[in-house]
N, C-alpha and C. Protein backbone atom coordinates (compact mmCIF):
# COMPACT_ATOMS: atom_id res chain seq x y z
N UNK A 1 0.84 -1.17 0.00
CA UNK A 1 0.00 0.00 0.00
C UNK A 1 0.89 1.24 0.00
N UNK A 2 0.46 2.27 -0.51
CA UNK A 2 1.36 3.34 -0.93
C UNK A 2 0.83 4.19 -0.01
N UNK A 3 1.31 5.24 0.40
CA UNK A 3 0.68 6.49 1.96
C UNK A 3 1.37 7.95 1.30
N UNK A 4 0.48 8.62 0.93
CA UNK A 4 1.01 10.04 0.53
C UNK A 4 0.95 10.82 1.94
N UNK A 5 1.77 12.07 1.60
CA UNK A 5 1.31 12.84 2.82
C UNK A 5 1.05 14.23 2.39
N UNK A 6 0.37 14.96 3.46
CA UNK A 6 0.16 16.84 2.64
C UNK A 6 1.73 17.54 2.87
N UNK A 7 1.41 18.31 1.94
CA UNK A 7 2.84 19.04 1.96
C UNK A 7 2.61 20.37 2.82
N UNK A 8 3.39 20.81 3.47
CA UNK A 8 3.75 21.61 4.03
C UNK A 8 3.22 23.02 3.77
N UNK A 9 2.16 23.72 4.42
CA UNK A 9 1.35 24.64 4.22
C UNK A 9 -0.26 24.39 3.49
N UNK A 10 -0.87 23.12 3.68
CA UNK A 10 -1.86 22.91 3.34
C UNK A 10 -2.87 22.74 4.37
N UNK A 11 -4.14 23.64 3.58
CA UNK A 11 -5.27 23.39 4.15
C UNK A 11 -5.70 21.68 4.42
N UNK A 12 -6.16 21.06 5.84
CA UNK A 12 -6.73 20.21 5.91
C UNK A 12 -7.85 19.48 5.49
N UNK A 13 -8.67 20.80 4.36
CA UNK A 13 -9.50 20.56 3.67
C UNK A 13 -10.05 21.46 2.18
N UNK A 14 -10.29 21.10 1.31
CA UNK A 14 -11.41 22.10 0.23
C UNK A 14 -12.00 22.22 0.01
N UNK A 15 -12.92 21.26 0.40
CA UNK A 15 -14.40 21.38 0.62
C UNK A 15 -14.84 20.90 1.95
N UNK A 16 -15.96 21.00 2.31
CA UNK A 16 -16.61 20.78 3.48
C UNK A 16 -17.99 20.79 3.21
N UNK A 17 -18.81 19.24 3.85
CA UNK A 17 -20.07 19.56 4.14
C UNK A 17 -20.25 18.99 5.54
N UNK A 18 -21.00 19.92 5.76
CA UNK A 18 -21.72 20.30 7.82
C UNK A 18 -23.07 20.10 7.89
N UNK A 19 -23.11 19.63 8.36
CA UNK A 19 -25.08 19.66 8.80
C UNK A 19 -25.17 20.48 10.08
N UNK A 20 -25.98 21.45 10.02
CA UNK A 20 -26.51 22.36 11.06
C UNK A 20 -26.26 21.77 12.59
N UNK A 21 -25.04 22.59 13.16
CA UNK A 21 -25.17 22.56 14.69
C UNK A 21 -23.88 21.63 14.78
N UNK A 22 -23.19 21.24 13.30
CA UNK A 22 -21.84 20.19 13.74
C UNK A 22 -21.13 21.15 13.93
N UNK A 23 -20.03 20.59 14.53
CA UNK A 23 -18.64 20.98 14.76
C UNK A 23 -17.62 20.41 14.12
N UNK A 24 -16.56 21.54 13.96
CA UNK A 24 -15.00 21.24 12.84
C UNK A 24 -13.54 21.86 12.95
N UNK A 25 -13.06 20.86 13.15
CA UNK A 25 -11.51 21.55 13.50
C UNK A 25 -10.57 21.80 12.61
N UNK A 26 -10.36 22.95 11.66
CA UNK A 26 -9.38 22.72 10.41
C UNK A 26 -8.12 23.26 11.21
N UNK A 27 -7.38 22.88 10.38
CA UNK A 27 -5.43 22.95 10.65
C UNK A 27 -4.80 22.40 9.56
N UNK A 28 -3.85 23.61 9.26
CA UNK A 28 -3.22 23.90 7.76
C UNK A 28 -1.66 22.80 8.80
N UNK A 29 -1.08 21.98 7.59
CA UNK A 29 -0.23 20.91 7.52
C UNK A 29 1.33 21.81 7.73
N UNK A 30 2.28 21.70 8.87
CA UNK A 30 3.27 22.46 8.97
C UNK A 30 3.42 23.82 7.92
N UNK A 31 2.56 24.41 8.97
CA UNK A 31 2.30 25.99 9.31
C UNK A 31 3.33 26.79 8.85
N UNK A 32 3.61 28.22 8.20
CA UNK A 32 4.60 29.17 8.48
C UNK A 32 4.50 30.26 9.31
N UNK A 33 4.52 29.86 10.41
CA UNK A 33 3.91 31.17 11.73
C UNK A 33 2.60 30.80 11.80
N UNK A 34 1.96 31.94 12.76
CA UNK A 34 0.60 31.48 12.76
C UNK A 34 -0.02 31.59 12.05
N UNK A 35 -1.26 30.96 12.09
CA UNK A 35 -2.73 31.06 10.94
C UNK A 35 -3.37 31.28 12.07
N UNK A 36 -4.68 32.34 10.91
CA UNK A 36 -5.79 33.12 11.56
C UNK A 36 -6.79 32.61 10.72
N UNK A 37 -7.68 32.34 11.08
CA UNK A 37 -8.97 31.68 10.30
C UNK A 37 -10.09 32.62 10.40
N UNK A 38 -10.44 32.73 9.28
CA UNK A 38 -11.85 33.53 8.85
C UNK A 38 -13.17 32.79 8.03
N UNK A 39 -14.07 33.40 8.50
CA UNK A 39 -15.64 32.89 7.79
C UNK A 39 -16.15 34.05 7.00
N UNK A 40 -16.78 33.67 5.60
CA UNK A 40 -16.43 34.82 4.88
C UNK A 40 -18.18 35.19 5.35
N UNK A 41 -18.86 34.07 5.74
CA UNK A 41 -20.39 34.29 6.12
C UNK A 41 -20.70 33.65 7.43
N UNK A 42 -20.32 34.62 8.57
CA UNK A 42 -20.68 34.65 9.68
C UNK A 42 -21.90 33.53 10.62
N UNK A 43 -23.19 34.20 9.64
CA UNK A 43 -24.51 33.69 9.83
C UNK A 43 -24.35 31.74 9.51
N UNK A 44 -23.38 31.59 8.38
CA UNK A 44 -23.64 30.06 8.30
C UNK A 44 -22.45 29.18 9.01
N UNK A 45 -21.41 29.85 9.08
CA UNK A 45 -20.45 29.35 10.05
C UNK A 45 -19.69 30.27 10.52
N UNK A 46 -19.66 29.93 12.34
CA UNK A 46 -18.48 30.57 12.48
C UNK A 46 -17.77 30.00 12.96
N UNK A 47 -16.21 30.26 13.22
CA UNK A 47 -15.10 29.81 13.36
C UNK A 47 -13.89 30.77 14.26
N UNK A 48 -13.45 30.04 14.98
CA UNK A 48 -12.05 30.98 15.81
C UNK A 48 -11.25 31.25 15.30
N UNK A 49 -10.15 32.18 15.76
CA UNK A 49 -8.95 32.37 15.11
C UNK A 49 -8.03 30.86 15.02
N UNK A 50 -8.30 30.17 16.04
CA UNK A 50 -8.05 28.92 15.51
C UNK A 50 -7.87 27.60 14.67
N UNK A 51 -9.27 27.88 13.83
CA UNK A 51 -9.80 26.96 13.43
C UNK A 51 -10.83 26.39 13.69
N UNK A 52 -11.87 26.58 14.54
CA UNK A 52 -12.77 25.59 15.25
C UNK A 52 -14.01 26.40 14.65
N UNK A 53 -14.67 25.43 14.14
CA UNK A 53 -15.79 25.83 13.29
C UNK A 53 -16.88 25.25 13.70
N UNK A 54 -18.19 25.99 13.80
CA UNK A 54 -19.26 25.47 14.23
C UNK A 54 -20.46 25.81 12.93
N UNK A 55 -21.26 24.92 12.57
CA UNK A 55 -22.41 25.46 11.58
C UNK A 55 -23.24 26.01 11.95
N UNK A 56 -23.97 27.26 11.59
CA UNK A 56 -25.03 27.80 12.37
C UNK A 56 -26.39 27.31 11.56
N UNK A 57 -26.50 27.77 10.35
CA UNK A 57 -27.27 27.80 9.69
C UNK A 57 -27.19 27.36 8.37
N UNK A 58 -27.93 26.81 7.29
CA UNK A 58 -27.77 26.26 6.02
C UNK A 58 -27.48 26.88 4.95
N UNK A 59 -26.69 26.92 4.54
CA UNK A 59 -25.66 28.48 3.64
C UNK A 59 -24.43 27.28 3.37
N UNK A 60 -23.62 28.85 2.52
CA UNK A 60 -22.57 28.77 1.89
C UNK A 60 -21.69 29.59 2.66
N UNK A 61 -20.21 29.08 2.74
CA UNK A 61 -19.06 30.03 3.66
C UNK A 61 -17.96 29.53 2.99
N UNK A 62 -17.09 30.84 2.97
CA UNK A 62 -15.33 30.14 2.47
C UNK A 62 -14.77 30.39 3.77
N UNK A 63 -13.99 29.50 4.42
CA UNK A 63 -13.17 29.72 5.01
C UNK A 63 -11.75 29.94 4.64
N UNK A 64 -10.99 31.28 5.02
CA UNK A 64 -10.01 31.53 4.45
C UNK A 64 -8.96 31.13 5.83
N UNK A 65 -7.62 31.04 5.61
CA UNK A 65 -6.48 30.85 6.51
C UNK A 65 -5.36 31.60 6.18
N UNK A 66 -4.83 32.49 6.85
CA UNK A 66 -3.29 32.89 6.56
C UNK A 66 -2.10 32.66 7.06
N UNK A 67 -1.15 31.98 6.12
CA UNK A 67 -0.16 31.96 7.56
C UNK A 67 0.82 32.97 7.90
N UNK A 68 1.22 33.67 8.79
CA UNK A 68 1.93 34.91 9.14
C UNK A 68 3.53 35.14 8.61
N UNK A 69 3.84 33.82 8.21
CA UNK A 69 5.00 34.12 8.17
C UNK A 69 5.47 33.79 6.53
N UNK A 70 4.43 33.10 5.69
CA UNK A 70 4.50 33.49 4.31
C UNK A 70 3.67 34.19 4.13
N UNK A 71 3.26 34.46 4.34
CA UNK A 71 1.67 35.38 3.99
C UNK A 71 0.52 34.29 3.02
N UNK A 72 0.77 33.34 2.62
CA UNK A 72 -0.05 32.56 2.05
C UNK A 72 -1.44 32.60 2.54
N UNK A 73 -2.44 32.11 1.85
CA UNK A 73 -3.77 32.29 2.24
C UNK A 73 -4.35 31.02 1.70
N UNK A 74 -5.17 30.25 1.98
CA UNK A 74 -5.61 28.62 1.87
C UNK A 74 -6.95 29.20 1.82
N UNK A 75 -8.25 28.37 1.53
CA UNK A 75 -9.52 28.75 1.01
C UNK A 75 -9.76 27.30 1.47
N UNK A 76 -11.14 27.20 1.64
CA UNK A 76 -11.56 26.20 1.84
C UNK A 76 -13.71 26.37 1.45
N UNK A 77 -14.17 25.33 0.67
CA UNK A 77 -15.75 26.21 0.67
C UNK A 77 -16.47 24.94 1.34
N UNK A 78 -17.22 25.89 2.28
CA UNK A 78 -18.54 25.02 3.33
C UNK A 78 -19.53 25.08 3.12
N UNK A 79 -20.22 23.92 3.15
CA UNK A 79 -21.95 24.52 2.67
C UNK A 79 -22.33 23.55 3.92
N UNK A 80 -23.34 23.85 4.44
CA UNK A 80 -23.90 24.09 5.60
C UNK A 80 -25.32 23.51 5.49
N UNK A 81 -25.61 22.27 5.73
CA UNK A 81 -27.04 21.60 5.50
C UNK A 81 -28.12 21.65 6.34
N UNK A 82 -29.33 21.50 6.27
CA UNK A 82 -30.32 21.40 7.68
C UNK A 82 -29.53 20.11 8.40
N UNK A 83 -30.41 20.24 9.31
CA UNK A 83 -30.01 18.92 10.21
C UNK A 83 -30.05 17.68 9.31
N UNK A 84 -29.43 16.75 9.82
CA UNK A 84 -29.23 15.61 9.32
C UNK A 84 -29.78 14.62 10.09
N UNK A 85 -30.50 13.70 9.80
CA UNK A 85 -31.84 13.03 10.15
C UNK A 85 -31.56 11.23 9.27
N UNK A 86 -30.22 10.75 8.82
CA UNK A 86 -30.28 9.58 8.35
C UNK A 86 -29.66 8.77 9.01
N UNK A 87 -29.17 7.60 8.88
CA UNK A 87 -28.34 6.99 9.49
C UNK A 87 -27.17 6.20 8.46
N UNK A 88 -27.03 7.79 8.25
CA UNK A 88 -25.14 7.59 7.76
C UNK A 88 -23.88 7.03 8.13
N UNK A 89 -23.03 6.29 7.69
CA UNK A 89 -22.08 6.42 8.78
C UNK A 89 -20.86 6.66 7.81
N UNK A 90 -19.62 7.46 8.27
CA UNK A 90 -18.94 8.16 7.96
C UNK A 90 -17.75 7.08 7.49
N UNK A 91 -17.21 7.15 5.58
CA UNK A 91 -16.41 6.72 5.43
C UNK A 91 -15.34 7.52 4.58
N UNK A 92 -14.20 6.51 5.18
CA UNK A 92 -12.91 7.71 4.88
C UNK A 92 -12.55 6.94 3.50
N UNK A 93 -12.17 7.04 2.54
CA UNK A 93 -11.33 7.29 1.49
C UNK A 93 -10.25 7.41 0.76
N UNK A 94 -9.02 7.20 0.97
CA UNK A 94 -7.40 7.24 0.93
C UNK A 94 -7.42 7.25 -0.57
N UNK A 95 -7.19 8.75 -1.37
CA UNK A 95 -7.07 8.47 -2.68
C UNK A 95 -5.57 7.76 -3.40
N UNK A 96 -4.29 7.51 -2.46
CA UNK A 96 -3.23 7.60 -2.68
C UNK A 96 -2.40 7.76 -4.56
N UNK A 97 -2.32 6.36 -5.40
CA UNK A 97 -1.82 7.00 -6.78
C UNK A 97 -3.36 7.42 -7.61
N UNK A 98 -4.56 7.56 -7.21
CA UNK A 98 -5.39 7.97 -8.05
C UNK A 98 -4.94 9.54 -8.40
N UNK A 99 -5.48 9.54 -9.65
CA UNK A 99 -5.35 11.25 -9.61
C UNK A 99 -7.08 12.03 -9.16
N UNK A 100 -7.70 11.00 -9.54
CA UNK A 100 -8.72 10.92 -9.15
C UNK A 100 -10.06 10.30 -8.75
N UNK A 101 -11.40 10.43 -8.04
CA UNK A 101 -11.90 9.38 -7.59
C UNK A 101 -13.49 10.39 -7.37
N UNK A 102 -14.39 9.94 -8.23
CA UNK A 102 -15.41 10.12 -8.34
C UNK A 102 -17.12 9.12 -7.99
N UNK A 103 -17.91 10.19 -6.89
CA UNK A 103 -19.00 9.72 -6.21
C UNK A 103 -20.34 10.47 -6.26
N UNK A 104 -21.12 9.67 -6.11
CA UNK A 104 -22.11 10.84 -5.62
C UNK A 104 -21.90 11.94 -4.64
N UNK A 105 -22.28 13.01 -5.50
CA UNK A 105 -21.63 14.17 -4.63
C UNK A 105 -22.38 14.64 -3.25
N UNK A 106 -23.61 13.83 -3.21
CA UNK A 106 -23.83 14.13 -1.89
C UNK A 106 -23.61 13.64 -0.62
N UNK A 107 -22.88 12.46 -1.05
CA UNK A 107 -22.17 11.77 0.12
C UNK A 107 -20.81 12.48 0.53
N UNK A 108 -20.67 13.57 -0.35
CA UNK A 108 -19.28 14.23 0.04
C UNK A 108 -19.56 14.80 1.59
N UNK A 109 -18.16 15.10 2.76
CA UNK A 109 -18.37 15.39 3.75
C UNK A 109 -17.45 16.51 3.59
N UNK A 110 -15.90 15.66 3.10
CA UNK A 110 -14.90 16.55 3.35
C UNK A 110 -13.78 15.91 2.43
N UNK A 111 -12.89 16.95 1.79
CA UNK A 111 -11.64 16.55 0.82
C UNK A 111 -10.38 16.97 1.37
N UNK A 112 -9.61 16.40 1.71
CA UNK A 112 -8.24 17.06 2.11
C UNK A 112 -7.39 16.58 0.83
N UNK A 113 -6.13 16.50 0.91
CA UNK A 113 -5.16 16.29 -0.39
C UNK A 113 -5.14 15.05 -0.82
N UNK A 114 -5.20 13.90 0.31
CA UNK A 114 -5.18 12.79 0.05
C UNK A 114 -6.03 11.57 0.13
N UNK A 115 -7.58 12.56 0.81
CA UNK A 115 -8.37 11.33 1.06
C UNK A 115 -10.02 11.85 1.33
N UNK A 116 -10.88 11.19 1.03
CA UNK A 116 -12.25 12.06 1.49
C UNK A 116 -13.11 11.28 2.32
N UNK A 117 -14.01 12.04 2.86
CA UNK A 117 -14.40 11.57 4.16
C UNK A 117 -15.98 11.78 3.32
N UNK A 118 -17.02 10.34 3.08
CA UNK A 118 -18.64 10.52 2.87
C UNK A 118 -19.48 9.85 4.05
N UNK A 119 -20.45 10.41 3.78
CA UNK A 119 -21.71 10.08 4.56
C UNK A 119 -22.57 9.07 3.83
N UNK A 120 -22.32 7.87 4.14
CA UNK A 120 -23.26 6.90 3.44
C UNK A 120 -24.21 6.27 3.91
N UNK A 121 -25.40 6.33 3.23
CA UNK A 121 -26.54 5.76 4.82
C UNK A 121 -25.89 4.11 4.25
N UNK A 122 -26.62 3.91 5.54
CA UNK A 122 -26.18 2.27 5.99
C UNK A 122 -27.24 1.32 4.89
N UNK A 123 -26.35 0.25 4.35
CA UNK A 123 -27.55 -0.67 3.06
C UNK A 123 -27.38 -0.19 1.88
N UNK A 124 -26.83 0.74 1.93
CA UNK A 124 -26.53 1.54 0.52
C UNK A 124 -25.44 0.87 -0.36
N UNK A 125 -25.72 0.77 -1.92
CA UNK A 125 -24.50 0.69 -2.39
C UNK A 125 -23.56 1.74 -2.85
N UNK A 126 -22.35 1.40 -3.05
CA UNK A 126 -21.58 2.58 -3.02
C UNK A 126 -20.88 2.66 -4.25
N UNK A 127 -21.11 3.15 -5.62
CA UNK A 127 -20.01 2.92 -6.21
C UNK A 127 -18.95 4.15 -6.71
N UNK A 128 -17.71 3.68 -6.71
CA UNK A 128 -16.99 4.91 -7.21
C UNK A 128 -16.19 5.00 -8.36
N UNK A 129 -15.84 5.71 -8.84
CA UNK A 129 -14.85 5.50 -9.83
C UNK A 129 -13.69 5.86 -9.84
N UNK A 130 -12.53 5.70 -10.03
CA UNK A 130 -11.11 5.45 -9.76
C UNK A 130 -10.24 5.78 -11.05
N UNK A 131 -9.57 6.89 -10.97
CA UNK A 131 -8.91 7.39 -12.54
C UNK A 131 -7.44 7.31 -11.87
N UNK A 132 -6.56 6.28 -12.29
CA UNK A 132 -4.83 6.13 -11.51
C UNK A 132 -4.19 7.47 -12.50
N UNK A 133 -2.95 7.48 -11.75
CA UNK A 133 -1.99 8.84 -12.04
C UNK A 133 -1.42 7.53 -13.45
N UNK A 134 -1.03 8.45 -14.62
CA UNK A 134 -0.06 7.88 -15.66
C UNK A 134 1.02 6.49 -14.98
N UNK A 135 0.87 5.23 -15.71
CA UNK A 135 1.59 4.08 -15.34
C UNK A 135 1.26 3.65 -13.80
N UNK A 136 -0.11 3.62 -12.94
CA UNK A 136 -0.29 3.07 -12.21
C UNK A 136 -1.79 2.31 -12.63
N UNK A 137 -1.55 1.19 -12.04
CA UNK A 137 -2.61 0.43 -12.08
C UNK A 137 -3.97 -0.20 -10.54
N UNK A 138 -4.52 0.04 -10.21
CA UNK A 138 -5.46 -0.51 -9.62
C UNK A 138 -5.63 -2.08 -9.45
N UNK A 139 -4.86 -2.36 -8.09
CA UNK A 139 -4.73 -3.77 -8.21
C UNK A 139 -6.07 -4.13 -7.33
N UNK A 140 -6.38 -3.80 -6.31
CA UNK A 140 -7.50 -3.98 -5.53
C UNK A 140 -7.62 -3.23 -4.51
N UNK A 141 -8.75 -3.47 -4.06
CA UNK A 141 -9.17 -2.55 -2.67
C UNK A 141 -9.65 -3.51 -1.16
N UNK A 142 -9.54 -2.42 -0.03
CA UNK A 142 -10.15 -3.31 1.03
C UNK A 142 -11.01 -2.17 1.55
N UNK A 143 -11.76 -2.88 2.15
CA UNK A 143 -12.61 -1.88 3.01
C UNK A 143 -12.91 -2.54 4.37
N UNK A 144 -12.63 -1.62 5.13
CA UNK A 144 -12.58 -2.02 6.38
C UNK A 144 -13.51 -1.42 7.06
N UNK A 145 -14.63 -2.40 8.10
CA UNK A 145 -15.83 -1.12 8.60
C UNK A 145 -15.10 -1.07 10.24
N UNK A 146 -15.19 0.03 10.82
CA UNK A 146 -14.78 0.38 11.98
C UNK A 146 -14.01 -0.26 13.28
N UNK A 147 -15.36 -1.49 13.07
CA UNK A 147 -14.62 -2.66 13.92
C UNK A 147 -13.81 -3.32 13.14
N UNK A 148 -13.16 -3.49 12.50
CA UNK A 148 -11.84 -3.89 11.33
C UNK A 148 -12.05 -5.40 10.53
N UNK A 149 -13.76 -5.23 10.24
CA UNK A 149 -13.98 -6.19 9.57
C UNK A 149 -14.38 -5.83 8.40
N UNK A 150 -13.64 -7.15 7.42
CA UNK A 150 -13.61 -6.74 5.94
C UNK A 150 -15.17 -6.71 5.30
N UNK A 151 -14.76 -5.91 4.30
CA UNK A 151 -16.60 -5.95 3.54
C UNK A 151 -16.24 -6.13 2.25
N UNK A 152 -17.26 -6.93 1.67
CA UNK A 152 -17.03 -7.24 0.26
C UNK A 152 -16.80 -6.18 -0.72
N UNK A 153 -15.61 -5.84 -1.30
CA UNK A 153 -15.69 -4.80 -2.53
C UNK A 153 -15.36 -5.25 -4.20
N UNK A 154 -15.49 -5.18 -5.05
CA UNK A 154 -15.20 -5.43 -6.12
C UNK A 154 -14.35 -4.35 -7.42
N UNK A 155 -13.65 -4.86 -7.44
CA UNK A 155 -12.80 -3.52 -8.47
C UNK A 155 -12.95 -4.31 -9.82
N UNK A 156 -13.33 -3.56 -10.91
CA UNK A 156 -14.01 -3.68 -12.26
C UNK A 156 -13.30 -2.66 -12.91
N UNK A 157 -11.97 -2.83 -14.26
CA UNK A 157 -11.36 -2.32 -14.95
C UNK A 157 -12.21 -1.69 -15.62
N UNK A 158 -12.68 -0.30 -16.23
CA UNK A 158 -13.67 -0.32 -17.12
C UNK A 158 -12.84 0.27 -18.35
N UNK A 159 -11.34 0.90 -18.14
CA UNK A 159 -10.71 1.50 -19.43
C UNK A 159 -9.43 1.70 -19.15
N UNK A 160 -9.08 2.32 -19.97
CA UNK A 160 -7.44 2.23 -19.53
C UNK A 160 -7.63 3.38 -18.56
N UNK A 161 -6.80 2.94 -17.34
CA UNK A 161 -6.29 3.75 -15.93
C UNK A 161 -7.69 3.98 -15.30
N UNK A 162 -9.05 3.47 -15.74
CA UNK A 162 -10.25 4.13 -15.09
C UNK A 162 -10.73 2.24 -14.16
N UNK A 163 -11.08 2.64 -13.37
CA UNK A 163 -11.54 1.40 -12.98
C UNK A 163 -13.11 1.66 -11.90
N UNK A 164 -13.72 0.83 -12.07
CA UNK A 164 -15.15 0.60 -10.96
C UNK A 164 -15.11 0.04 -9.51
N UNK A 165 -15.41 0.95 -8.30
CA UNK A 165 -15.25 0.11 -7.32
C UNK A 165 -16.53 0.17 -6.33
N UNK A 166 -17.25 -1.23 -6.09
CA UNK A 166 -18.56 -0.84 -5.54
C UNK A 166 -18.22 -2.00 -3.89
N UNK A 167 -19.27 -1.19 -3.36
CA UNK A 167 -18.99 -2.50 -2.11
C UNK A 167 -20.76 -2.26 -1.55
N UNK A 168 -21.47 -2.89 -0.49
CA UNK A 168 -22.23 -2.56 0.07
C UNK A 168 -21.93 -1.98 1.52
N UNK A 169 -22.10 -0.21 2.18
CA UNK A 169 -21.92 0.45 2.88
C UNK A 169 -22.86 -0.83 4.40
N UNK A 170 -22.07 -0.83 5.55
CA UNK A 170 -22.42 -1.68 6.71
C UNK A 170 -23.45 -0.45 7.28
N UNK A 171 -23.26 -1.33 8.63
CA UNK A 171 -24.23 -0.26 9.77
C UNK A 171 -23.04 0.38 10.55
N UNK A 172 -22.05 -0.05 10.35
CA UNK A 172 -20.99 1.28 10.81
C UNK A 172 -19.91 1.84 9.55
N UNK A 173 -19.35 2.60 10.06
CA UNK A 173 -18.33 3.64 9.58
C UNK A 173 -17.31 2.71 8.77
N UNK A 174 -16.33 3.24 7.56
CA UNK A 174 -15.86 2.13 7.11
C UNK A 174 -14.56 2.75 6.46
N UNK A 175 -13.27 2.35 6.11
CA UNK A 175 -12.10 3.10 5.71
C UNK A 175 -11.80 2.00 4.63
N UNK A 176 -11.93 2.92 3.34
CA UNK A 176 -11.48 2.02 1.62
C UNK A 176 -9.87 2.93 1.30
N UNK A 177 -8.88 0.97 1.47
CA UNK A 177 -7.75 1.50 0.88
C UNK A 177 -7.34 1.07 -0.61
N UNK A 178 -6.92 1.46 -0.87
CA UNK A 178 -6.59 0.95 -2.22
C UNK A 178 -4.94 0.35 -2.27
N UNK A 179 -4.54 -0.72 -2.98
CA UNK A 179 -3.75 -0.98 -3.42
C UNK A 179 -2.82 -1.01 -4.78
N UNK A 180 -2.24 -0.37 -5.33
CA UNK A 180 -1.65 0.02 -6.51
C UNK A 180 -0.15 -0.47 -7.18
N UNK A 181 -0.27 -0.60 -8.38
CA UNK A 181 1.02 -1.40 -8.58
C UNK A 181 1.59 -0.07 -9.64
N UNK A 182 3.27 0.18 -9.72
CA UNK A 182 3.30 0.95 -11.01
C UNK A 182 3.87 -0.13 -12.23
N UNK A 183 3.50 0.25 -13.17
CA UNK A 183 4.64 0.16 -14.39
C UNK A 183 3.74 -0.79 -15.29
C-alpha cells in the first residue's frame, strides 16, 4: 500500500459539508507562523482564530487561513445543510496514486489532499470511480468497517487507468484503501 502525505502549508480541507449545529476543527499541515482563520459568512459558520468551526445555519461560507510568516492564504468552501436526520455512517477514502476518484456528490463530507471523508446511509450501495496517475494500475481494494472487519468490494477495470469500485456500505463507519502497482 502506498501512503502520501500533505505538503507543508496545506489546508486540511477544500471542501466541506456540515449539517446544522456540527462541529469542525481545520489545521493547515506544517504551518509558516501562525494562521488566523476567517468565515467569509458569519450567519452560516463561524469559526475561531483557531480553526474551530461550528455550523449555524444552512448556507454557503469560504473559510479563508493565513499563515503569518508566508503570507499565504488557503480557502476552503462550506456549505452548511439542515439537520441531518439519516443513518449515515462516515467513510474515509485514501485516494493515494489515483489522480482521481469520483462519487455521488452528496455523500461528500470533506476533501483534504489525500483522502475524502462521505456520509453513506447504511444498506446503501456505493459505487466509485477510480482514474490512476499515468503508469499506475489498480490492483485492488479493502474496506474495512470500523470494527476492522472486511466488507465485500469489487474492483471492475472499465478503461485504460479508469476502474469501478462498488462495495455494500455496513451499519458502521468504514475506511477504503486501495492498493496500486506501477509500471
Amino acid at each position: 500500500m502506498i501512503q502520501f502525505s500533505a505538503s507543508a502549508g496545506t489546508l486540511s480541507e477544500k471542501r466541506l459539508v456540515l449539517h446544522k449545529g456540527e462541529r469542525w476543527q481545520f489545521m493547515v499541515y506544517e504551518p509558516s507562523g501562525t494562521c488566523i482563520f476567517t468565515s467569509s459568512n458569519k450567519k452560516v459558520l463561524k469559526i475561531s482564530k483557531s480553526g474551530n468551526a461550528r455550523a449555524i445555519k444552512a448556507g454557503t461560507a469560504t473559510v479563508s487561513v493565513t499563515e503569518s510568516g508566508s503570507g499565504q492564504t488557503h480557502t476552503c468552501k462550506v456549505t452548511v445543510t439542515k439537520d441531518y436526520s439519516g443513518n449515515g455512517q462516515r467513510v474515509q477514502i485514501f485516494k493515494g496514486a489515483a489522480s482521481s476518484i469520483s462519487f455521488k456528490s452528496s455523500y461528500l463530507v470533506s476533501e483534504s489532499n489525500d483522502q475524502y471523508t462521505l456520509q453513506v446511509p447504511a444498506g446503501k450501495k456505493v459505487s466509485l470511480t477510480v482514474k490512476t496517475k499515468k503508469g499506475w494500475k489498480l490492483k485492488s481494494c479493502q474496506v474495512l468497517s470500523q470494527y476492522l472487519q472486511n466488507i465485500k468490494c469489487t474492483v471492475k477495470k472499465v478503461r485504460n487507468r479508469v476502474y469501478r469500485v462498488t462495495y455494500r456500505q455496513g451499519e458502521v463507519g468504514a475506511t477504503i484503501s486501495f492498493v496500486y502497482s506501477y509500471g
